[in-house]
C-alpha atoms as a PDB file:
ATOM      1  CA  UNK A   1    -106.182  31.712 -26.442  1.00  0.00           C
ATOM      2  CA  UNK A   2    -109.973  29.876 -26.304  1.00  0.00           C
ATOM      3  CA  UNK A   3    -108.634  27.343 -28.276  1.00  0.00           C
ATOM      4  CA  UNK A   4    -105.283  26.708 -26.929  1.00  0.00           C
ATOM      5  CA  UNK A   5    -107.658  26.030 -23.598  1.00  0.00           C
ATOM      6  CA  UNK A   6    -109.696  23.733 -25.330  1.00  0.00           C
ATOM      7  CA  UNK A   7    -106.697  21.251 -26.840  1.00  0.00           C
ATOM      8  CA  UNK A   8    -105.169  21.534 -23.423  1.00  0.00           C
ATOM      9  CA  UNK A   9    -109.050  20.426 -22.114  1.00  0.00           C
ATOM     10  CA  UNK A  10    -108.984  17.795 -24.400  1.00  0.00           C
ATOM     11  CA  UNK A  11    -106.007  16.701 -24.006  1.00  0.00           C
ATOM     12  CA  UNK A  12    -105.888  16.729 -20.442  1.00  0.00           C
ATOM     13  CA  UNK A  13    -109.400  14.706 -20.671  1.00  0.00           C
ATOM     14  CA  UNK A  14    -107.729  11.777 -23.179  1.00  0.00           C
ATOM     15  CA  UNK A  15    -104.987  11.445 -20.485  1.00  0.00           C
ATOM     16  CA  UNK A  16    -106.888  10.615 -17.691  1.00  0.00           C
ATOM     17  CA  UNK A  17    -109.282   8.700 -19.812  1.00  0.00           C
ATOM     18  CA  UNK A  18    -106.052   6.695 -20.542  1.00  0.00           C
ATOM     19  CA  UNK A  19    -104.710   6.126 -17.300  1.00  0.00           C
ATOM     20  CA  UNK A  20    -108.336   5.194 -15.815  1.00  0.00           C
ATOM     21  CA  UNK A  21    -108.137   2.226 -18.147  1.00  0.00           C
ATOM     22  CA  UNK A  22    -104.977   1.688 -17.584  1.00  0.00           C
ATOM     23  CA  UNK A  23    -105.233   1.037 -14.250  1.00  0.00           C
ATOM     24  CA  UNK A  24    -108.797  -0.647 -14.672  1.00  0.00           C
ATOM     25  CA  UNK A  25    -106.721  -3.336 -17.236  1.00  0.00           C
ATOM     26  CA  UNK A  26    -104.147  -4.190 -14.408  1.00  0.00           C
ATOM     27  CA  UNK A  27    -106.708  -4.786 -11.662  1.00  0.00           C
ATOM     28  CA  UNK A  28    -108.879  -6.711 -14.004  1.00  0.00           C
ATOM     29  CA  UNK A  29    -105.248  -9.217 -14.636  1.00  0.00           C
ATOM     30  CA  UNK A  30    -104.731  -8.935 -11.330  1.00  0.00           C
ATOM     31  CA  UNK A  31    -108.841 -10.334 -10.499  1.00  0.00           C
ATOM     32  CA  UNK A  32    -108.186 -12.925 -13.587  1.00  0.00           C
ATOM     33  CA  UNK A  33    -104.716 -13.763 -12.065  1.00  0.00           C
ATOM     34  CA  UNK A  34    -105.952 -14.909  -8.940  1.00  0.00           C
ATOM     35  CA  UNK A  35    -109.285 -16.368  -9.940  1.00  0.00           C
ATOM     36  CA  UNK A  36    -106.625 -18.511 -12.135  1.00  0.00           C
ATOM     37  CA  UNK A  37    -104.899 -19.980  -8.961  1.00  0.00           C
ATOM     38  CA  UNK A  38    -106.528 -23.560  -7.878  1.00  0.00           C
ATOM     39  CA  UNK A  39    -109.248 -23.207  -5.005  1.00  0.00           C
ATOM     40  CA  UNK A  40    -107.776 -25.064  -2.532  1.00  0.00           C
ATOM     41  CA  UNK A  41    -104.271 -23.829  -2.709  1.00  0.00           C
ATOM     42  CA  UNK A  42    -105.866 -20.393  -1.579  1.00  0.00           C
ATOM     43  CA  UNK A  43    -107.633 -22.345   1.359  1.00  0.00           C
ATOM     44  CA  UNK A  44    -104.184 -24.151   2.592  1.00  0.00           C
ATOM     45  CA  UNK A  45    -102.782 -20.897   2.401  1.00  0.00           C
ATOM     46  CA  UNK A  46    -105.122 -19.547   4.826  1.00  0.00           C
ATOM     47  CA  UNK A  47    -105.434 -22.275   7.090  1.00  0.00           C
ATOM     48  CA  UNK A  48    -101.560 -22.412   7.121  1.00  0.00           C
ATOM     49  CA  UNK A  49    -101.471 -18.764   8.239  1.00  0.00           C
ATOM     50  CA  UNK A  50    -104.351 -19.702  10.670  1.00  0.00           C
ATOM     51  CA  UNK A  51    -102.952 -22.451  12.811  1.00  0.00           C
ATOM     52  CA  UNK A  52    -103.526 -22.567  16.608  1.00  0.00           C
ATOM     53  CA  UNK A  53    -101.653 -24.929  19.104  1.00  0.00           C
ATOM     54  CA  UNK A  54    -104.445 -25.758  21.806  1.00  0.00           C
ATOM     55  CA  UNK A  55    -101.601 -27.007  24.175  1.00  0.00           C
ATOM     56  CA  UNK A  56     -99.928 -23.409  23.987  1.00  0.00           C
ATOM     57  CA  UNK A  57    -102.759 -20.398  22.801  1.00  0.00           C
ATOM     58  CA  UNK A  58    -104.342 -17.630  24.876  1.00  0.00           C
ATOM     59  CA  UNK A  59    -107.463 -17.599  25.284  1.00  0.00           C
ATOM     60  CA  UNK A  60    -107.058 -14.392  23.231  1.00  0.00           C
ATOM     61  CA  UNK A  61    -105.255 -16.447  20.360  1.00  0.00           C
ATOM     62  CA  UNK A  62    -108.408 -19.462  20.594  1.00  0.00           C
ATOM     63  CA  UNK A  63    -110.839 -16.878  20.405  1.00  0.00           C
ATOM     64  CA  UNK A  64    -109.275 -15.281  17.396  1.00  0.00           C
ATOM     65  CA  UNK A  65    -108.169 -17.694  14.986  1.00  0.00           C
ATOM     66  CA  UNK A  66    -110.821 -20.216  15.764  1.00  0.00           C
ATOM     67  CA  UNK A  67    -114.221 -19.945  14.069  1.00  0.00           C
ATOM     68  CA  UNK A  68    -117.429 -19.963  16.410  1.00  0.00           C
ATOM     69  CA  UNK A  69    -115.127 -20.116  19.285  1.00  0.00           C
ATOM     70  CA  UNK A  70    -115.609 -16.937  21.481  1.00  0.00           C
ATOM     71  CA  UNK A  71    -113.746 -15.497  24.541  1.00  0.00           C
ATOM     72  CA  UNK A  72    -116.625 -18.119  27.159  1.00  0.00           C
ATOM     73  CA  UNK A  73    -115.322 -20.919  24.467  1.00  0.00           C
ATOM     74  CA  UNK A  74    -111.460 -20.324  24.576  1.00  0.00           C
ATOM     75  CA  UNK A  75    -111.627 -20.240  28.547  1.00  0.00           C
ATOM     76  CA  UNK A  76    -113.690 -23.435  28.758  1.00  0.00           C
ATOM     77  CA  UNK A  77    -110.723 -25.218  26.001  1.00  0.00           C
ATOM     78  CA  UNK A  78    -108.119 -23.668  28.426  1.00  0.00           C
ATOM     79  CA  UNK A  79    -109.683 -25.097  31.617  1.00  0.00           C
ATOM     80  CA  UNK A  80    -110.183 -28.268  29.712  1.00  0.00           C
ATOM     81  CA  UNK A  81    -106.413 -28.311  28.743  1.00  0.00           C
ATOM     82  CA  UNK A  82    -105.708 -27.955  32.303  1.00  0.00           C
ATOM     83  CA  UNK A  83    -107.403 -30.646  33.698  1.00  0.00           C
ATOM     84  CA  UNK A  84    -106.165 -32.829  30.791  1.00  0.00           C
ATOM     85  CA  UNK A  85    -102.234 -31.823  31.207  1.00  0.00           C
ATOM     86  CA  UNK A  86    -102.900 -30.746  27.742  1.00  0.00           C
ATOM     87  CA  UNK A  87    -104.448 -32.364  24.413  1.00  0.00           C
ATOM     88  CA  UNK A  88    -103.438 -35.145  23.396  1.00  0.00           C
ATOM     89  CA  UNK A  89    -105.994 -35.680  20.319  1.00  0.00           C
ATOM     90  CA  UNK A  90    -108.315 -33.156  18.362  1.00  0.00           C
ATOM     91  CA  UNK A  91    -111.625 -34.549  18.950  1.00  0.00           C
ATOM     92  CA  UNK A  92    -110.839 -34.363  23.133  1.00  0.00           C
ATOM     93  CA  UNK A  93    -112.473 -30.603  22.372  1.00  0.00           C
ATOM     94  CA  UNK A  94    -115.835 -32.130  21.750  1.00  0.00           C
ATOM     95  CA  UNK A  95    -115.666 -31.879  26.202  1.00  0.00           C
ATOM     96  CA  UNK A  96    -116.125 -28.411  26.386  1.00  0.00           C
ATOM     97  CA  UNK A  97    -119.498 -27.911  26.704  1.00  0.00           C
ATOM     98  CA  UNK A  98    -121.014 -25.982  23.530  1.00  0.00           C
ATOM     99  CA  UNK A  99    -118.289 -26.932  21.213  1.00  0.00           C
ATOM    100  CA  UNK A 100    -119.471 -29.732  18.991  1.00  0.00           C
ATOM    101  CA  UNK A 101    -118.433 -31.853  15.739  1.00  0.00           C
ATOM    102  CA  UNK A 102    -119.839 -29.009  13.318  1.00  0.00           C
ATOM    103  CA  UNK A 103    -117.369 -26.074  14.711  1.00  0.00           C
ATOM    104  CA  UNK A 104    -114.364 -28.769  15.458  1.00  0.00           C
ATOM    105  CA  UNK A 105    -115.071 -29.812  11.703  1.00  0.00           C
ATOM    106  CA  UNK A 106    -114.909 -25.904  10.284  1.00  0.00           C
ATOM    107  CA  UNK A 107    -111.369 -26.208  12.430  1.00  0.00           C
ATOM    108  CA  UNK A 108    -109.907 -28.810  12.169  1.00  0.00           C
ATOM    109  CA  UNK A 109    -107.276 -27.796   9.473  1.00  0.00           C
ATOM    110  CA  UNK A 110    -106.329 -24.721  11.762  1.00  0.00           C
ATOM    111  CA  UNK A 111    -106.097 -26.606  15.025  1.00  0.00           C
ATOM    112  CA  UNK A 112    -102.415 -28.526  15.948  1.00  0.00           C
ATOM    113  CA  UNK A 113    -101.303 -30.198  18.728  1.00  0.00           C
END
């Protein structure tokens, strides 16, 4: 009976042991996998999935998908927009006070007309 417990033990132990590596081998091809894929087709993916229209977004939406744009930021684009009639080129966001080339740079990919 002691030893049928201690196969079973060790048996038990082998098959986790097993399926531990197991599952460490298919994260570790699913980490190679990726790291395979080409830089900036992972950074067009994002900024495709990122894209804002200024002439339509909430101030919610600016806030959000923007980077270094805060609620104060969005509002200031949106009251912007208004007195404009809407945007009619990128770079008209470098009028709203505190928003300057280095955060309309880090957007420019994610910002559409």
């Amino acid at each position: 009976m002691h030893y049928q417990k201690r196969v079973l033990s060790i048996v038990f132990t082998a098959l986790i042991a097993s399926s531990s590596l197991h599952m460490m081998s298919a994260s570790a091809s699913t980490v190679a996998y990726t790291s395979m894929l080409p830089h900036t087709q992972v950074l067009n993916n994002e900024a495709q999935q990122e894209t804002v229209n200024i002439n339509r977004a909430s101030v919610e939406e600016l806030a959000a998908k923007l980077r270094g744009v805060g609620l104060a930021r969005a509002r200031a684009i949106i009251e912007l927009r208004e007195t404009l009639g809407g945007f009619t080129d990128i770079d008209q966001l470098l009028q709203v006070r505190g928003l300057g080339i280095k955060v309309l740079n880090e957007n420019r990919e994610r910002i559409i007309l």
